[in-house]
Protein backbone atom coordinates (compact mmCIF):
# COMPACT_ATOMS: atom_id res chain seq x y z
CA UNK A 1 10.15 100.72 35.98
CA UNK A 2 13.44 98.92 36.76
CA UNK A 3 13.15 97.59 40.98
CA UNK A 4 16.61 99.83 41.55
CA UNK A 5 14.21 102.85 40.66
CA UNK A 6 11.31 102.07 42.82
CA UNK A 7 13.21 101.10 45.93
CA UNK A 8 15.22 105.26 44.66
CA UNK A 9 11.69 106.47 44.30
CA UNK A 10 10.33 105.15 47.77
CA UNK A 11 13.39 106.36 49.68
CA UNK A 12 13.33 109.85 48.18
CA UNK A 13 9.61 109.96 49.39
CA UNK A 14 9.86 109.10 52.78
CA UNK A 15 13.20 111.54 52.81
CA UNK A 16 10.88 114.13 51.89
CA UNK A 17 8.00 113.18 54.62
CA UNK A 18 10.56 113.12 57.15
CA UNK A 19 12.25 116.26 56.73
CA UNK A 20 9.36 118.18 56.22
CA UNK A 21 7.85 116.30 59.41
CA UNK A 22 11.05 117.18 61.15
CA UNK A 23 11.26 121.14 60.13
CA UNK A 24 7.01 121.55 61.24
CA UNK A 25 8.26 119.83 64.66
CA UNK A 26 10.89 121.97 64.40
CA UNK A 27 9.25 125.29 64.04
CA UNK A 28 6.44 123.75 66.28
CA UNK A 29 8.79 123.06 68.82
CA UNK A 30 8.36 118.92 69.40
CA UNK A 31 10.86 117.75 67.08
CA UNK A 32 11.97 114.59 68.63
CA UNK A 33 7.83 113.92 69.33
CA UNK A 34 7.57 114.73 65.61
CA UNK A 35 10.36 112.07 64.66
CA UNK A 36 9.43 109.22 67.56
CA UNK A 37 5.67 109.80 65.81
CA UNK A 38 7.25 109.44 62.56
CA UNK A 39 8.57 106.33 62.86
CA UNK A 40 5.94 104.71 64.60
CA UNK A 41 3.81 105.90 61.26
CA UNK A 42 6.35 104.02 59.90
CA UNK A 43 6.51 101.12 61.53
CA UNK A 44 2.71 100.46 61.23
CA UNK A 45 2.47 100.74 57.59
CA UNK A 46 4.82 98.34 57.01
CA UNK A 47 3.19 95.87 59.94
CA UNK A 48 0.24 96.57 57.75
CA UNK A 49 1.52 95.75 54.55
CA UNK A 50 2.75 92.63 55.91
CA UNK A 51 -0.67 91.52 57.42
CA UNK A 52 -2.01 92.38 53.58
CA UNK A 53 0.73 90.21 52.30
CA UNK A 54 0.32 87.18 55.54
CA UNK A 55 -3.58 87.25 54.59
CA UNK A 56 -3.50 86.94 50.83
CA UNK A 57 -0.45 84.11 51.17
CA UNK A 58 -3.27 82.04 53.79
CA UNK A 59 -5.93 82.32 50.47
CA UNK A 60 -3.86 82.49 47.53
CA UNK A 61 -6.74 81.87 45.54
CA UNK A 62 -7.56 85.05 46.42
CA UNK A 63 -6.79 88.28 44.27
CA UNK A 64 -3.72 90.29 45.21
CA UNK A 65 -4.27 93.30 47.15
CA UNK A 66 -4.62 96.52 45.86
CA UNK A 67 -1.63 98.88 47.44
CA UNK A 68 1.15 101.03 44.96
CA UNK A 69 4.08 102.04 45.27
CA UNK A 70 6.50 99.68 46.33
CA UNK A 71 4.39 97.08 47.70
CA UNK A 72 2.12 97.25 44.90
CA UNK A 73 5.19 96.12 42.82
CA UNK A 74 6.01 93.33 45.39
CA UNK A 75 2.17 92.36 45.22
CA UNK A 76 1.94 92.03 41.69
CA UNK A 77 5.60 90.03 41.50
CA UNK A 78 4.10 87.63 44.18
CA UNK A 79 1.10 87.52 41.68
CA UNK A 80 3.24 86.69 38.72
CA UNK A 81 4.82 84.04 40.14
CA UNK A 82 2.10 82.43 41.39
CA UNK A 83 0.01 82.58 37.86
CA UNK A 84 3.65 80.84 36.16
CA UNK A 85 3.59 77.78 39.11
CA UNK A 86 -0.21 77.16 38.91
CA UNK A 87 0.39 76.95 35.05
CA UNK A 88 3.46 74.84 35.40
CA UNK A 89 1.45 72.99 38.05
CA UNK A 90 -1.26 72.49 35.12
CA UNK A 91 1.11 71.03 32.35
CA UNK A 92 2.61 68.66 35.44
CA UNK A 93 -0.51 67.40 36.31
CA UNK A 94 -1.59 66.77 32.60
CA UNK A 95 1.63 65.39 31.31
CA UNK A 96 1.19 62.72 34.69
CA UNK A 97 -1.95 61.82 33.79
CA UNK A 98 -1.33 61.26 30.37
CA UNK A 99 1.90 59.49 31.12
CA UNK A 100 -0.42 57.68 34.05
CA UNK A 101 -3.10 56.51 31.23
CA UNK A 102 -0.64 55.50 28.84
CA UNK A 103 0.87 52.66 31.29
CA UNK A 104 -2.48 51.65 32.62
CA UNK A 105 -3.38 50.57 28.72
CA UNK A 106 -0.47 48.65 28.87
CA UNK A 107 -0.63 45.11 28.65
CA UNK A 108 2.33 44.64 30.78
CA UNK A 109 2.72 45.54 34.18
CA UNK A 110 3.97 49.45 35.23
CA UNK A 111 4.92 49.87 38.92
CA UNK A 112 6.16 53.04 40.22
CA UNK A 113 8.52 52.67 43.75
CA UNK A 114 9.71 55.86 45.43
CA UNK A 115 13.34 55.93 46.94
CA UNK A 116 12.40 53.37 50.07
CA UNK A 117 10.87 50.89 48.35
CA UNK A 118 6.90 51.49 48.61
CA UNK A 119 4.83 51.58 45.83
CA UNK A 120 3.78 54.91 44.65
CA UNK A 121 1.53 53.98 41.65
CA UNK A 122 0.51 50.84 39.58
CA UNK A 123 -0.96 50.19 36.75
CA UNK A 124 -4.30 46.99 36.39
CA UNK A 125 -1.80 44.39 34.52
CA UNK A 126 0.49 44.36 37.93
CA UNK A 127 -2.51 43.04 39.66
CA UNK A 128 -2.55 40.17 36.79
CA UNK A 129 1.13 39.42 37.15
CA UNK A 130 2.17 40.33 40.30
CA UNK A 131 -1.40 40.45 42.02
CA UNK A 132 -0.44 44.18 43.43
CA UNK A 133 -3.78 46.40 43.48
CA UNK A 134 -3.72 50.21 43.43
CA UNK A 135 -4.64 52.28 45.18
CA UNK A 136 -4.95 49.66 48.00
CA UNK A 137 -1.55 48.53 47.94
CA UNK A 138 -0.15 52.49 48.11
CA UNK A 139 2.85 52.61 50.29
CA UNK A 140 3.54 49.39 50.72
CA UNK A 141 6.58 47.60 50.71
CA UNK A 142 7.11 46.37 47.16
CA UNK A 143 9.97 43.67 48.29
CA UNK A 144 6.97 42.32 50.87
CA UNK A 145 4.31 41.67 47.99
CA UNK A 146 6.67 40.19 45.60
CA UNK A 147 8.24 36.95 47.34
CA UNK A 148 10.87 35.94 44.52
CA UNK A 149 14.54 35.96 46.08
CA UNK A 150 15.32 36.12 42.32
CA UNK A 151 13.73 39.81 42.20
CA UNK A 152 14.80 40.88 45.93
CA UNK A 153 18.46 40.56 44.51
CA UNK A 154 17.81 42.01 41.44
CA UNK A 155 16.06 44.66 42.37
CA UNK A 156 18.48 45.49 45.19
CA UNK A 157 21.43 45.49 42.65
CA UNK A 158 23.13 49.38 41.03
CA UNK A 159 22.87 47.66 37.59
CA UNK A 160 19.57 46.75 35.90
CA UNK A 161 20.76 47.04 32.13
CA UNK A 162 20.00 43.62 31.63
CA UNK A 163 16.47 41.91 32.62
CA UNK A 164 15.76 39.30 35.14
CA UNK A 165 13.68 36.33 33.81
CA UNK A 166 12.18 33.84 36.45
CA UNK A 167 9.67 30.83 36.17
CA UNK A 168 6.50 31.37 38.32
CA UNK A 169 5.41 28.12 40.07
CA UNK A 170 2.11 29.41 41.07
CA UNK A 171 -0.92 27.95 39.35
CA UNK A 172 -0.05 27.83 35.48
CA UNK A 173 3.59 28.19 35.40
CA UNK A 174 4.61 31.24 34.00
CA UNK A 175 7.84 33.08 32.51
CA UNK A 176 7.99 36.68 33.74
CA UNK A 177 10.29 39.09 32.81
CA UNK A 178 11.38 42.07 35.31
CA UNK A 179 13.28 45.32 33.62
CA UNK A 180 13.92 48.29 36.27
CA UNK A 181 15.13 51.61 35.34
CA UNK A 182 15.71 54.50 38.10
CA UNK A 183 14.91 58.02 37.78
CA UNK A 184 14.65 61.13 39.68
CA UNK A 185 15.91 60.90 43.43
CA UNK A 186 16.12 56.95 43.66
CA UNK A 187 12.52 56.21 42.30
CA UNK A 188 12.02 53.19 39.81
CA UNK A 189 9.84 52.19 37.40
CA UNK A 190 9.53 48.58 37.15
CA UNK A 191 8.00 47.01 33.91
CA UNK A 192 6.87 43.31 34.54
CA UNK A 193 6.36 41.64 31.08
CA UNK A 194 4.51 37.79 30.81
CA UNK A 195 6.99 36.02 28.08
CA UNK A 196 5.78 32.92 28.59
CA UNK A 197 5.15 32.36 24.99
CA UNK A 198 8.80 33.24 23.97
CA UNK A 199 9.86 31.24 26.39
CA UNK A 200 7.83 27.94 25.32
CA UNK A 201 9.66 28.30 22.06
CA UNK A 202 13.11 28.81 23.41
CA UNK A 203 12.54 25.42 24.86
CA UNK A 204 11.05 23.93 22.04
CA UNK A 205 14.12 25.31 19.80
CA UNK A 206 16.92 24.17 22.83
CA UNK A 207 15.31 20.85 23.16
CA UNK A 208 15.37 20.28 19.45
CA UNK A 209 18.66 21.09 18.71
CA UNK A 210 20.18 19.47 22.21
CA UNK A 211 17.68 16.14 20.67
CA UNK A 212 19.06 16.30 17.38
CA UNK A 213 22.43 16.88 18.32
CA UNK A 214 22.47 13.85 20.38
CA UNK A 215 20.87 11.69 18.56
CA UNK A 216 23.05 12.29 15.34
CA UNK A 217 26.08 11.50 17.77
CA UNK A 218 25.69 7.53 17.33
CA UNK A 219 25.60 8.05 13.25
CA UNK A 220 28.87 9.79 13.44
CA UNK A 221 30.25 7.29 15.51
CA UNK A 222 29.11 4.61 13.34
CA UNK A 223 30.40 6.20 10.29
CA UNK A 224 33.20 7.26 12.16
CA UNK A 225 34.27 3.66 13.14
CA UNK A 226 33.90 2.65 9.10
CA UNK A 227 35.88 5.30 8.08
CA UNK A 228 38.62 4.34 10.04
CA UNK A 229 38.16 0.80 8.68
CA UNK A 230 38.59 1.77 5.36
CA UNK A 231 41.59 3.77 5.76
CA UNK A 232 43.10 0.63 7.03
CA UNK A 233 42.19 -1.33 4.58
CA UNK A 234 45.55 -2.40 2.29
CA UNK A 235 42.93 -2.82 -1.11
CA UNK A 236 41.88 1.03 -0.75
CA UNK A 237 45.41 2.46 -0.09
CA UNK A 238 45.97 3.65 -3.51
CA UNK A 239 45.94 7.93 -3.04
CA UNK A 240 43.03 8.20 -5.35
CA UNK A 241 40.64 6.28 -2.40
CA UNK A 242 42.66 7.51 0.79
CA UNK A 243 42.05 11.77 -0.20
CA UNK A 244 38.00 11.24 0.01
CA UNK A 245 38.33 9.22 3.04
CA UNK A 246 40.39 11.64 4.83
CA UNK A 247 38.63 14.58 3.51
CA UNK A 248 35.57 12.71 5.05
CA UNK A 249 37.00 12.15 8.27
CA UNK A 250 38.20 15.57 8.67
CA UNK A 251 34.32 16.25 7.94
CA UNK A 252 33.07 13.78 10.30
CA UNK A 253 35.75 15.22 12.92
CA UNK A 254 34.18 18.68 12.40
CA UNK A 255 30.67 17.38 12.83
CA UNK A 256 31.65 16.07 16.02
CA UNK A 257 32.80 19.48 17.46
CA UNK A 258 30.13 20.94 15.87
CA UNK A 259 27.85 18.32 18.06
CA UNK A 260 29.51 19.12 21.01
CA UNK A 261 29.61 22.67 20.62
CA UNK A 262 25.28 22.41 20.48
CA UNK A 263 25.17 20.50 23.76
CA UNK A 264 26.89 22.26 25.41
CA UNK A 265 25.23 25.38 24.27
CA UNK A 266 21.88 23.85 24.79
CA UNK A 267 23.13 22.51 28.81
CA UNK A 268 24.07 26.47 29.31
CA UNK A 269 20.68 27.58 27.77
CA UNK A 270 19.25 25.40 30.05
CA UNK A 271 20.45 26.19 33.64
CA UNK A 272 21.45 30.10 32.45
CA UNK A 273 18.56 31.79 34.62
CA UNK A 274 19.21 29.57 37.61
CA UNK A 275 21.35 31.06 40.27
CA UNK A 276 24.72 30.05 40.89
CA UNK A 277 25.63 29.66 44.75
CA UNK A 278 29.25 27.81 44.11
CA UNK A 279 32.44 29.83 44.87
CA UNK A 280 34.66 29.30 42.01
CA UNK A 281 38.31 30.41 42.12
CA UNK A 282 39.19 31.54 38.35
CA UNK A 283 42.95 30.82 38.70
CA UNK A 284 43.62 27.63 38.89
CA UNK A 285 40.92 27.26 36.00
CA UNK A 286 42.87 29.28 33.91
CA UNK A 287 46.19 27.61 34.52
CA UNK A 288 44.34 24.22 33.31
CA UNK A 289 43.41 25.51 30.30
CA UNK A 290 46.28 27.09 29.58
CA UNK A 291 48.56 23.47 30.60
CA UNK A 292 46.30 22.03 28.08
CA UNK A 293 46.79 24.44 24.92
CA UNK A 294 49.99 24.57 25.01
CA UNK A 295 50.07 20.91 24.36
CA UNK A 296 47.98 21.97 21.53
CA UNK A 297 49.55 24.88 20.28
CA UNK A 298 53.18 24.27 21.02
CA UNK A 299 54.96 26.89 19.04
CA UNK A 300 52.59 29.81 20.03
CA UNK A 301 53.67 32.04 23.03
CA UNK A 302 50.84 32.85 26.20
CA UNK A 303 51.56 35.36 28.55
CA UNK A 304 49.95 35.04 31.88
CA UNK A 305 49.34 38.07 34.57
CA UNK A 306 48.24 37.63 37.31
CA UNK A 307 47.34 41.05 38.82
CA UNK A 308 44.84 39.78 41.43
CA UNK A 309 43.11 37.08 42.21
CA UNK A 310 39.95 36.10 43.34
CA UNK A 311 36.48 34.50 43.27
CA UNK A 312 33.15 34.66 41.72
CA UNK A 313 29.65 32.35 42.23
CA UNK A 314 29.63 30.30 38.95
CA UNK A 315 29.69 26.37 37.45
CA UNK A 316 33.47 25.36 37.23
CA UNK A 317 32.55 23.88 33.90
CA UNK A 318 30.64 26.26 32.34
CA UNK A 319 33.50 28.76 33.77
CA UNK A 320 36.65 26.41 31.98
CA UNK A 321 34.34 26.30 28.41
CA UNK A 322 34.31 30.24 28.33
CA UNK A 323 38.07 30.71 29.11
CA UNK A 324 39.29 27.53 26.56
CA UNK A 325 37.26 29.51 23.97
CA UNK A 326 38.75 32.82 24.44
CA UNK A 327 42.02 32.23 24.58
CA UNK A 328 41.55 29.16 22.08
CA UNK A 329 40.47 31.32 19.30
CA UNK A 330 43.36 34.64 20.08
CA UNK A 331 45.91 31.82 19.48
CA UNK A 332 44.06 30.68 16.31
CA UNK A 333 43.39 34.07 14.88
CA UNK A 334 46.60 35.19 16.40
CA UNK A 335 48.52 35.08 13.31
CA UNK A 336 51.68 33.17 15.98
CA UNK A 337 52.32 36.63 17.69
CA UNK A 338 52.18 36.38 21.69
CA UNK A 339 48.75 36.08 23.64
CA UNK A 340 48.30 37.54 26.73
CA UNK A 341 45.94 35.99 29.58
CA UNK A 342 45.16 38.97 32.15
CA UNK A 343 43.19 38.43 35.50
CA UNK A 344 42.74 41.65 37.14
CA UNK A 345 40.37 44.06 38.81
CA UNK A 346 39.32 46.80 38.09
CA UNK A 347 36.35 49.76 39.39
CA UNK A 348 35.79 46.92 42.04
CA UNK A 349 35.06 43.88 39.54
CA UNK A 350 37.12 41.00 38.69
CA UNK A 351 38.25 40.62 34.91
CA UNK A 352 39.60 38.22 32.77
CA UNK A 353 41.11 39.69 29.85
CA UNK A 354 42.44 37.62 26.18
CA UNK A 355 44.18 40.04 23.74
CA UNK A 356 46.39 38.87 20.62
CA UNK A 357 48.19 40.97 18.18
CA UNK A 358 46.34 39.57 15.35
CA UNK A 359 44.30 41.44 12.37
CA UNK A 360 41.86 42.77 14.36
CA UNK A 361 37.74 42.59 13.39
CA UNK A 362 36.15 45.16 11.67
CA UNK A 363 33.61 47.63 13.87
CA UNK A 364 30.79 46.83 11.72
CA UNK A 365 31.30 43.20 12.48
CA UNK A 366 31.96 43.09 16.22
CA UNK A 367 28.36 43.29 17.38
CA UNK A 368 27.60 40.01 15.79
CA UNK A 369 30.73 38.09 17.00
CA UNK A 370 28.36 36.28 19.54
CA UNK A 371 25.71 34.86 17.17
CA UNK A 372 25.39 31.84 16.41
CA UNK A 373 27.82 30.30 13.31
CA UNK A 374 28.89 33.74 12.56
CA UNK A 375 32.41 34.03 11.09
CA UNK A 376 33.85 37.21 10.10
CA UNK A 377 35.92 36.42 7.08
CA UNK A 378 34.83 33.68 4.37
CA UNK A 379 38.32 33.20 3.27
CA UNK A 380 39.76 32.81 6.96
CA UNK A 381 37.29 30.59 8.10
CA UNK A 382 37.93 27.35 5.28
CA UNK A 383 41.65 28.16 6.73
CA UNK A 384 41.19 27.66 10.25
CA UNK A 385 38.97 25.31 11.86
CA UNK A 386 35.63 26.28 14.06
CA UNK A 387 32.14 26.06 14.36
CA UNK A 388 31.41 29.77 14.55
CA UNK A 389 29.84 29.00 18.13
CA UNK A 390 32.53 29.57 20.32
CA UNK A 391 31.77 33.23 21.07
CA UNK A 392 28.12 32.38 21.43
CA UNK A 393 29.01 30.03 24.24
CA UNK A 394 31.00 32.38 25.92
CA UNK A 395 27.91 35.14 25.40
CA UNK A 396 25.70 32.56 27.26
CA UNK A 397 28.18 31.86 29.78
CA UNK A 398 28.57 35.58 30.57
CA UNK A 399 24.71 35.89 30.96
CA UNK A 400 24.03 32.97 33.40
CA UNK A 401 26.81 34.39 35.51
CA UNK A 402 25.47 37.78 35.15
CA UNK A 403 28.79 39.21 33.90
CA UNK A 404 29.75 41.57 30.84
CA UNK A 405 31.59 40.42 27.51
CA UNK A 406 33.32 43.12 26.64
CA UNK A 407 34.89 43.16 22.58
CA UNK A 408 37.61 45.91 21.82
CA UNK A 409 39.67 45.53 18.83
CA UNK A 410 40.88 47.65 15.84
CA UNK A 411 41.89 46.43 12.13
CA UNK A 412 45.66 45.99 12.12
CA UNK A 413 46.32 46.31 16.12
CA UNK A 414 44.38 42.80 17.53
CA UNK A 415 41.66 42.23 19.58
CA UNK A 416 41.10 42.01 23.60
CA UNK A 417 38.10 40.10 24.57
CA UNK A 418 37.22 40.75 28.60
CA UNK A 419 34.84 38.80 30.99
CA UNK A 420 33.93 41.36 33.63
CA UNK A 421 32.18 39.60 37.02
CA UNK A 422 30.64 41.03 40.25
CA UNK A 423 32.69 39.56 42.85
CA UNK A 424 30.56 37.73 45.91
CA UNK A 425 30.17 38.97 49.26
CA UNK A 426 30.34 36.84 52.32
C-alpha cells in the first residue's frame, strides 16, 4: 500500500472516531468533555508511539516494535533502512580490510593522513623506511616524524604528479622515493618506495658516460689538431685528399657536440634532485641567447613577446642550456619561416613558450621527443645537424626545476614547445 493511502486510511479513521465520539457526547450531553477527552486520547498515543520509536532507536539491535497501522509502516521503514546500512556497513568494513591487508603485504611503505596532517593508518614497511609504527603513532603529526624539508615542501605542494626522490643520510645511505595522491575530503595516501638499487645504477650509468665522455675529449683534440695539419698541408691539397679530411673534421666537429651534449647531461643528472634556492630572472637570459643566434642564424626571423616578466628558483646555466635548445632547434626545423619566443603567464605560472611554423611532428612520435638520440625523421636528420639530445636536456632541466615541458604540434601547422614554472614566493 502506497504511503499517500495509509496516511488517507489513518485520517478517515480517526474522522470516524471523532465524529462518532462527538455525536455520543452529543446525545450524552458533554460534547466539548467528549472532544477535550478526545484529543488528549490522541495526544497520548502518539507520545506513546514516540517513546516505542525513542526506545528501539537507544537499542537498535533490538527488533522493531510491533504496532500497525501507520506506525507499523513507519516501524518497519525505520527497519528497512537500518538492515540496508548495517549491510552497506558490512561490505565497507570488508572492502577496508581487504584494501588494509593488501598494503600491509606491501613491500613498500602505505601511509594514510587525514585532511590535517595526522596519520590515520600505516602499514609495517613505513616503520622500515620511515620508522613510523602503527597503531602507536595514530594521530600524530606526519610532518613531525618525517624531518626531510625535501618532503615538508613536497608534501605541502597542490601538485604531486611527479615523485620526490631524496638521499637518506642516516645509517646506510639510502634513495627513497615519496609519491602522494589525495582522495576523499583532503586525505592522502602516501607510498614511500626504497630505490636505492635503481639509483646505484643511475650513477653507475651517469658516471660512465660523464667518464667516457671526458676522457675521449683529449683524443678528439689530438686528432682534431692533426686534422687541421693536414688540411694545411700544400702536398695533400689535391681535392681527392682534402673531401676525406673535411668529411672527417665535420665528424670530429660532431663528436665534439656530441661530447658536450653528455656532460652536460650527466652535470644536470647530477645536481637534478637538489633544490634550487637562486632567484633567476628568465629575461635577460633569453635576450642572450637570442643576441647570440642571430649571429648564428642571420637570415632567420625571431619574434620576441614579452607579456610578463618574472622570476623562478633555478641554475642560470642550466636555465640558458634549456632555452638555446628550444629555440635553437624551431629555427633549425623551422623550414626559415618566423619563430616566436613568448614569456608569459598564465593560471598563475610563468611560461616560456618556442613555436615555429615548420612541418610539425607526428602524434605518435611526440612522446619520445625527450629520449635520448631520438630523431623523428631519418631523412631530416643527415640534413640538419644534432645529436638527438637536445630535448632530453631540456626534459632534465624541466625536472630539476620542477617545471612542465609541454609539446603541442600538428603535421603541416608547426610545433610550440612550453616550459611551464611555479613562480617563488618571498
Amino acid at each position: 500500500m502506497s504511503s499517500f493511502r495509509l496516511w488517507l486510511r489513518e485520517l478517515v479513521r480517526a474522522a470516524i472516531v471523532i465524529a462518532l465520539a462527538s455525536l455520543l457526547g452529543w446525545t450524552a450531553g458533554f460534547f466539548y468533555q467528549t472532544l477535550f477527552v478526545m484529543a488528549w486520547m490522541a495526544v497520548l498515543y502518539w507520545a506513546y508511539h514516540l517513546w516505542k520509536l525513542q526506545r528501539w532507536l537507544d537499542s537498535p539491535d533490538r527488533e522493531p516494535p510491533e504496532s500497525w497501522g501507520l506506525w507499523g509502516r513507519v516501524f518497519d521503514q525505520i527497519y528497512s533502512v537500518q538492515r540496508r546500512n548495517l549491510e552497506a556497513r558490512s561490505q565497507l568494513a570488508s572492502a577496508l580490510d581487504y584494501l588494509q591487508d593488501s598494503l600491509a603485504s606491501m613491500r613498500d611503505g602505505a601511509i594514510i593522513v587525514d585532511a590535517h596532517g595526522d596519520i590515520a593508518w600505516a602499514n609495517n614497511s613505513a616503520s622500515d623506511l620511515l620508522g613510523i609504527e602503527f597503531p602507536r603513532d595514530r594521530g600524530q603529526q606526519l610532518l613531525s616524524l618525517v624531518r626531510s624539508p625535501a618532503f615538508h615542501q613536497y608534501f605541502m605542494e597542490v601538485d604531486h604528479s611527479a615523485p620526490l626522490r631524496e638521499m637518506t643520510a642516516e645509517g646506510e645511505e639510502r634513495c627513497l622515493q615519496y609519491e602522494v595522491s589525495v582522495f576523499g575530503g583532503g586525505d592522502r595516501l602516501i607510498f614511500v618506495r626504497d630505490i636505492s638499487d635503481t639509483h646505484r645504477l643511475e650513477l653507475m650509468r651517469r658516471d660512465f658516460v660523464g667518464n667516457v665522455s671526458h676522457e675521449l675529449r683529449t683524443p678528439l683534440t689530438v686528432m682534431r689538431g692533426y686534422l687541421d695539419t693536414l688540411q694545411e698541408l700544400d702536398a695533400l691539397q689535391s681535392e681527392q685528399i682534402q673531401k676525406p679530411l673535411r668529411q672527417m673534421n665535420a665528424q670530429t666537429d660532431r663528436m665534439e657536440v656530441l661530447l658536450k651534449d653528455l656532460l652536460l647531461l650527466s652535470k644536470i643528472e647530477s645536481f637534478e634532485s637538489r633544490p634550487k634556492t637562486d632567484r633567476v630572472m628568465l629575461q635577460p637570459i633569453i635576450e642572450v641567447v637570442l643576441d647570440d643566434l642571430r649571429q648564428a642564424y642571420p637570415n632567420s626571423q625571431i619574434d620576441v613577446i614579452f607579456d610578463d616578466v618574472g622570476s623562478v628558483l633555478g641554475d642560470a646555466g642550466e636555465l640558458k642550456s634549456a632555452i638555446v635548445n628550444l629555440v635553437e632547434n624551431a629555427l633549425k626545423y623551422g623550414e626559415g619561416k618566423p619563430v616566436e619566443v613568448r614569456l608569459g603567464r598564465a593560471d598563475g605560472r610563468l611560461i616560456f613558450s618556442v613555436t615555429d611554423s615548420g612541418p610539425g611532428i607526428p602524434a605518435n612520435q611526440v612522446a619520445r621527443l625527450t629520449e635520448r638520440f631520438y630523431r623523428t625523421d631519418a631523412s631530416r636528420s643527415q640534413r640538419i645537424p644534432g645529436t638527438g639530445l637536445g630535448l632530453a636536456i631540456v626534459k632534465h632541466v624541466a625536472t630539476a626545476h620542477r617545471a612542465d615541458l609541454d609539446i603541442r604540434s600538428m603535421v603541416g601547422d608547426g610545433s610550440t614547445f612550453s616550459l611551464s614554472f611555479s613562480e617563488p614566493h618571498d
